[in-house]
C-alpha atoms as a PDB file:
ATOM      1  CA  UNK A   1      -6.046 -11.616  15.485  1.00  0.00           C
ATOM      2  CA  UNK A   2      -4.999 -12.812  11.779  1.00  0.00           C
ATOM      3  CA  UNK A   3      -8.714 -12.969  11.125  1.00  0.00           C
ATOM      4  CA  UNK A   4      -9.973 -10.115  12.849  1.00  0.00           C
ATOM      5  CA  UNK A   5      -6.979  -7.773  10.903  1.00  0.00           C
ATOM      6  CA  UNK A   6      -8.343  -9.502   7.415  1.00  0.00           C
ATOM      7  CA  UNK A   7     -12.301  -8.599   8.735  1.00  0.00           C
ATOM      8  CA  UNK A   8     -11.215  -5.343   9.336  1.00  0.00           C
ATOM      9  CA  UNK A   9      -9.206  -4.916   5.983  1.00  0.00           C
ATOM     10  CA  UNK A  10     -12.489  -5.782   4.175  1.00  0.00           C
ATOM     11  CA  UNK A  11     -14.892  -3.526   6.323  1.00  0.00           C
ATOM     12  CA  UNK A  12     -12.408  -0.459   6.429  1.00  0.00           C
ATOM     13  CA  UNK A  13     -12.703  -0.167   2.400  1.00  0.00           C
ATOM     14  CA  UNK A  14     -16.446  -1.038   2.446  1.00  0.00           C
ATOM     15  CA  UNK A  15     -18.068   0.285   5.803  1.00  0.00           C
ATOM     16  CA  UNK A  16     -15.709   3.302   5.860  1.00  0.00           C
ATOM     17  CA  UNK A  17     -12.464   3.983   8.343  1.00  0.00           C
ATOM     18  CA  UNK A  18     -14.914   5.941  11.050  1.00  0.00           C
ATOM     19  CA  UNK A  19     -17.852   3.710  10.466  1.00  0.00           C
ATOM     20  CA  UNK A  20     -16.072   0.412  11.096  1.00  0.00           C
ATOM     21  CA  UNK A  21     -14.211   2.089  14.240  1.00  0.00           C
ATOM     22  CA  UNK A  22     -18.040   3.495  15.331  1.00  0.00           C
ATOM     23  CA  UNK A  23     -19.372  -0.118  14.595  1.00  0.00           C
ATOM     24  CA  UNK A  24     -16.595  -2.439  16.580  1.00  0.00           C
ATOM     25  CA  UNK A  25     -15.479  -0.031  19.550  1.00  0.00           C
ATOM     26  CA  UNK A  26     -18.701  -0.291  21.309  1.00  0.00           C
ATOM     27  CA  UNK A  27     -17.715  -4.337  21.619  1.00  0.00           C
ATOM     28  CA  UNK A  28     -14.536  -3.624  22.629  1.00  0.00           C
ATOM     29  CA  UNK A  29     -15.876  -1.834  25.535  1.00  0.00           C
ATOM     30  CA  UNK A  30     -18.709  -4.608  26.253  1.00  0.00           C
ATOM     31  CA  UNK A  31     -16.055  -7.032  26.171  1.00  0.00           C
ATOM     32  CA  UNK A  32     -13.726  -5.325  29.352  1.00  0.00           C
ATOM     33  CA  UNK A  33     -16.724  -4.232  30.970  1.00  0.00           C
ATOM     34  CA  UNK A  34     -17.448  -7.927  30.864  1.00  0.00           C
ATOM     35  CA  UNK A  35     -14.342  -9.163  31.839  1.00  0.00           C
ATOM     36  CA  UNK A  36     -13.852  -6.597  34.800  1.00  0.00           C
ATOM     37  CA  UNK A  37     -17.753  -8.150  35.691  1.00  0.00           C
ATOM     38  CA  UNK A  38     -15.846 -11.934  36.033  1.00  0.00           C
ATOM     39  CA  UNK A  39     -12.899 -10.513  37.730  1.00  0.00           C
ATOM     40  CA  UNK A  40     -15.397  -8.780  40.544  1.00  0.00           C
ATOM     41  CA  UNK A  41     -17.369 -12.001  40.818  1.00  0.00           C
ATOM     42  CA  UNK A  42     -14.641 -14.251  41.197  1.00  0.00           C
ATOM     43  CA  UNK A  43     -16.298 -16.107  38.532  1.00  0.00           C
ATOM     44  CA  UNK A  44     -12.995 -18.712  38.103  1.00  0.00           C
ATOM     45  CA  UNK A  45     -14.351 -22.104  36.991  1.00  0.00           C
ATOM     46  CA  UNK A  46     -17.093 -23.230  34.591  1.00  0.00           C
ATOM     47  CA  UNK A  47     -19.108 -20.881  32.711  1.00  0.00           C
ATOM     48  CA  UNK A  48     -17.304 -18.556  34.373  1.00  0.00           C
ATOM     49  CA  UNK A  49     -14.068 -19.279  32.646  1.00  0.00           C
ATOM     50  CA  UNK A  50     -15.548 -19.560  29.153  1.00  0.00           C
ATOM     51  CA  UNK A  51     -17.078 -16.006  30.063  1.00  0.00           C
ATOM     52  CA  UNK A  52     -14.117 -14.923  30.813  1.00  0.00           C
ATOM     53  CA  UNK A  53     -12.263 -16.427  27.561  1.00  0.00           C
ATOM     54  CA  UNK A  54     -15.248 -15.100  24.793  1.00  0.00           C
ATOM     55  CA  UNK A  55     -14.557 -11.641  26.711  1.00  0.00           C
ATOM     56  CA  UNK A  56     -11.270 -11.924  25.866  1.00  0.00           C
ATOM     57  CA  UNK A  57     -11.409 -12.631  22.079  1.00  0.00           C
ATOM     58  CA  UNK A  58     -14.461 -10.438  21.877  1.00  0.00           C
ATOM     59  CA  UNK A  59     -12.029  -7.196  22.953  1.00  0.00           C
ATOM     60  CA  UNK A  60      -8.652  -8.935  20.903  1.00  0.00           C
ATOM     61  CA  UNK A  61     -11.780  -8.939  17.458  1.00  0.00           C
ATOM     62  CA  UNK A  62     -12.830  -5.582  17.815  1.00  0.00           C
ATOM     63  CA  UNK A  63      -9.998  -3.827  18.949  1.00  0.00           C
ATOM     64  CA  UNK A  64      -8.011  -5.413  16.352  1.00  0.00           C
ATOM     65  CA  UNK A  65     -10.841  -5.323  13.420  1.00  0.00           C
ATOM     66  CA  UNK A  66     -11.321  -1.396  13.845  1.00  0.00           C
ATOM     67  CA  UNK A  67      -8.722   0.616  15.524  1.00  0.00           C
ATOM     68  CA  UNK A  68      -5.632  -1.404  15.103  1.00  0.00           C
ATOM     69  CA  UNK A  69      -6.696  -1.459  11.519  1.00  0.00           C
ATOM     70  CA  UNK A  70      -8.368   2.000  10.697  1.00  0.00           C
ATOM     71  CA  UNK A  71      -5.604   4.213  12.729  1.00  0.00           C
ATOM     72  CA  UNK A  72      -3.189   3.570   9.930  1.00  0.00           C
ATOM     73  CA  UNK A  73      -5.404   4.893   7.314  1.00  0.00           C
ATOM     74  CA  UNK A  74      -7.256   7.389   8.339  1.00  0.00           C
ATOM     75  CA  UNK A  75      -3.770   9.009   9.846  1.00  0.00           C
ATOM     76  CA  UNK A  76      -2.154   8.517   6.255  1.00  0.00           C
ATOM     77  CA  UNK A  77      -5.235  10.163   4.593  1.00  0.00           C
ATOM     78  CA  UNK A  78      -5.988  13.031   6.680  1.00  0.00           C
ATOM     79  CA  UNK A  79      -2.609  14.919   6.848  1.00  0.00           C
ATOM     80  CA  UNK A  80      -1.676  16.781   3.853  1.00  0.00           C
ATOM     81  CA  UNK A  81       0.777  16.079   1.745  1.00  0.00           C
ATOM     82  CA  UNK A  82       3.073  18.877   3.105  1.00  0.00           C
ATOM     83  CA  UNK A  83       2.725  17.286   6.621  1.00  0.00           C
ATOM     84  CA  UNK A  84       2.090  13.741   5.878  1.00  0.00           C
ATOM     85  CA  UNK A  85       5.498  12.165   6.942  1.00  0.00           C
ATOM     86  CA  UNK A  86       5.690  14.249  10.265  1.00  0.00           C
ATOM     87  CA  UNK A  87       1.936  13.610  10.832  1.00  0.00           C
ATOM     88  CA  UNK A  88       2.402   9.581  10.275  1.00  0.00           C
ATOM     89  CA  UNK A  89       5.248   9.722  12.759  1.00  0.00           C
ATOM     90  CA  UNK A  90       3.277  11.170  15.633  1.00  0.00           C
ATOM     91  CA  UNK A  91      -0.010   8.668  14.533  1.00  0.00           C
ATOM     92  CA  UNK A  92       2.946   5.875  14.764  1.00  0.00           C
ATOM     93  CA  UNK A  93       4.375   7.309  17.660  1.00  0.00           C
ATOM     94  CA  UNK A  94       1.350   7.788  19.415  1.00  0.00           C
ATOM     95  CA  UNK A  95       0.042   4.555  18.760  1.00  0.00           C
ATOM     96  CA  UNK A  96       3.008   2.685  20.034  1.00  0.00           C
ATOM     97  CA  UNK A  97       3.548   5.092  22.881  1.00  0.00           C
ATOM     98  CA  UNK A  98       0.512   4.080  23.916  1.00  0.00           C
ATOM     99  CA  UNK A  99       0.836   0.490  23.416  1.00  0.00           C
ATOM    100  CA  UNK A 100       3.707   0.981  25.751  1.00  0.00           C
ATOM    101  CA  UNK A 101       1.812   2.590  28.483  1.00  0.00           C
ATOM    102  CA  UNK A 102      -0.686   0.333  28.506  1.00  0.00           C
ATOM    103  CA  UNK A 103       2.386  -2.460  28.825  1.00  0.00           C
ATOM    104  CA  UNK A 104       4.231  -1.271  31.586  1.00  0.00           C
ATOM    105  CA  UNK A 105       1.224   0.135  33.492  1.00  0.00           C
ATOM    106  CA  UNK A 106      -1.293  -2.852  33.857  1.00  0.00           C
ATOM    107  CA  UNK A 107       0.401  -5.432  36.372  1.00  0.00           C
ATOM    108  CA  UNK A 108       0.420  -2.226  38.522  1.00  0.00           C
ATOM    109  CA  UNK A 109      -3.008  -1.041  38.384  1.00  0.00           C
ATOM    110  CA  UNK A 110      -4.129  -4.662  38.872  1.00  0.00           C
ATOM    111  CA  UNK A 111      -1.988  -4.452  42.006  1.00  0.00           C
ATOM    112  CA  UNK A 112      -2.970  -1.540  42.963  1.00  0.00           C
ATOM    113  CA  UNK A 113      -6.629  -1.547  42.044  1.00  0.00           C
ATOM    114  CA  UNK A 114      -7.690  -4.888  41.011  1.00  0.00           C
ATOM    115  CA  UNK A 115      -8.084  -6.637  37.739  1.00  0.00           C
ATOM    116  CA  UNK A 116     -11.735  -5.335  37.841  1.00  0.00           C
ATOM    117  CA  UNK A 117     -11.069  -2.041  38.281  1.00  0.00           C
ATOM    118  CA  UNK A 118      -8.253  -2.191  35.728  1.00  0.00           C
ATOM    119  CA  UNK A 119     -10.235  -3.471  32.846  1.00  0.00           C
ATOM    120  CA  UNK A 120     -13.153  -1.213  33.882  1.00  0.00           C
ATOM    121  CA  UNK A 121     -10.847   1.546  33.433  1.00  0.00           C
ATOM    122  CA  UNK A 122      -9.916   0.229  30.455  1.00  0.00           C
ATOM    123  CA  UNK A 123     -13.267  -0.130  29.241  1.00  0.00           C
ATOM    124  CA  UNK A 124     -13.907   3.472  30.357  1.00  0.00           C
ATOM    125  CA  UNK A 125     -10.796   5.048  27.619  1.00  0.00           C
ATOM    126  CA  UNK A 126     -11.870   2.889  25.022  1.00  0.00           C
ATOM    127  CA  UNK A 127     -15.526   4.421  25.183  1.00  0.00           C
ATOM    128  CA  UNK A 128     -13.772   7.898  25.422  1.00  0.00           C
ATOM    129  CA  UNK A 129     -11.584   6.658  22.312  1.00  0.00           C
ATOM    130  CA  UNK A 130     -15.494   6.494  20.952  1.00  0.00           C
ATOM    131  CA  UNK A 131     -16.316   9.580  21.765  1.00  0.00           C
ATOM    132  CA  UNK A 132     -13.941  11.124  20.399  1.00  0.00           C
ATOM    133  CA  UNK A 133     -14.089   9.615  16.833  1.00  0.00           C
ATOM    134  CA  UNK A 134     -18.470  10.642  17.148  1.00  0.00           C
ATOM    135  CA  UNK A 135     -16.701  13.963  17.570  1.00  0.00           C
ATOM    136  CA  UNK A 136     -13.420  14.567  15.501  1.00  0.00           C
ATOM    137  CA  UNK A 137     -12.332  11.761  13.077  1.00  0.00           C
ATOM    138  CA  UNK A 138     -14.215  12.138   9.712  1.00  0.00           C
ATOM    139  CA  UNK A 139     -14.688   9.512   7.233  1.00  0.00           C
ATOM    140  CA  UNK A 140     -12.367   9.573   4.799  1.00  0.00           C
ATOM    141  CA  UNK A 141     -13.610   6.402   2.732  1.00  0.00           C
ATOM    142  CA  UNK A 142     -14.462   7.818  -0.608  1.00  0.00           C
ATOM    143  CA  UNK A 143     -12.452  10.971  -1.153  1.00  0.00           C
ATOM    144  CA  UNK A 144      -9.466  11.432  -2.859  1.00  0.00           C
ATOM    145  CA  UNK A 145      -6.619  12.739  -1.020  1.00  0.00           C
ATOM    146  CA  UNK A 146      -6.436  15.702  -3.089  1.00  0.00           C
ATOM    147  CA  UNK A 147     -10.656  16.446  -1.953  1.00  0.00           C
ATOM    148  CA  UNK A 148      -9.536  15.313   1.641  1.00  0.00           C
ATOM    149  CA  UNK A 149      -6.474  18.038   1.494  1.00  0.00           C
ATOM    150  CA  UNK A 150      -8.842  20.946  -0.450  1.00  0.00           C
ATOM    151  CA  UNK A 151     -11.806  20.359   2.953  1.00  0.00           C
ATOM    152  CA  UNK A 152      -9.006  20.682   5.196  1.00  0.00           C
ATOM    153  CA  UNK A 153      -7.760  23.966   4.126  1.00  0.00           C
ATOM    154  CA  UNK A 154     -11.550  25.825   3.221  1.00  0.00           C
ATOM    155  CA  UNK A 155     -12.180  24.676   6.779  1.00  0.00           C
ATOM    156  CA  UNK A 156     -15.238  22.212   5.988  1.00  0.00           C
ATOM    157  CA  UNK A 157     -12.949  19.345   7.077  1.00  0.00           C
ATOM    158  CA  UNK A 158     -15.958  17.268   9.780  1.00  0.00           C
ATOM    159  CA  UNK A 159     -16.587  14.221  11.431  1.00  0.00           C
ATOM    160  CA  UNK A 160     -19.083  13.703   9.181  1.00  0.00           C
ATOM    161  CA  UNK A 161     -19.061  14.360   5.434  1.00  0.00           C
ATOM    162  CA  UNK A 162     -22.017  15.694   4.114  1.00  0.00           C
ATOM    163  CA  UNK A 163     -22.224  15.182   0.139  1.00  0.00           C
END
């Protein structure tokens, strides 16, 4: 996690906040797809197992290289100034709220649907968390927060800056 967190501090000031989330999600959903696949097998020993483990890391690297890392930022850049502290609360909140969620949910959907289900399901939000940054979070890499402020109130504020 230490060196996916210092990866993703590099690529989030020189791939861009949305590019690096657009660039690492995709694995993260590969991964649980994956390790939903070894759960449904029953794929326990051998290769199985070291399957299983790079499925693992692969999610834990590019969860933590992109989103963990890019939330922060992009949330701090694209509120304005006005709005900024209440807006990094609910990014904060949000984040953690869903952190929580996730905690207090999973031993019951493994229950109640099986651990292959569970991280298919998983797998399913986190290309829906995709989606929705193709669609809605521009890339803020580049701009000052003064240019990011000024597109946000003439209403050219998109996914995907056009210079």
């Amino acid at each position: 996690m230490v060196c996916a967190t210092i990866f993703g501090g590099w690529a989030v000031d020189n791939w861009g906040r949305r590019t690096l989330i657009l660039r690492l999600l995709p694995g993260a959903v590969i991964s649980l797809i994956v390790l939903g696949a070894m759960f449904a097998l029953h794929m326990k020993g051998g290769a199985g197992a070291w399957i299983t483990v790079i499925a693992i890391m692969g999610y834990t690297i590019c969860n933590t290289g992109s989103l963990s890392v890019a939330v922060w930022l992009v949330g701090a850049e694209v509120y304005p100034l006005s709005c900024r502290g209440k807006g990094m609360s609910l990014v904060a909140g949000s984040h953690w709220g869903a952190d929580l969620l996730i905690s207090l949910t999973t031993l019951s959907l493994v229950q109640g649907l099986g651990a292959h289900m569970t991280f298919w399901l998983f797998a399913l939000v986190n290309a829906a968390a995709f989606l929705f940054v193709l669609r809605y979070v521009p890339e803020t890499k580049g701009q000052s927060l003064e240019q990011l402020e000024m597109s946000l109130r003439n209403g050219t504020f998109a996914p995907v800056h056009k210079s």
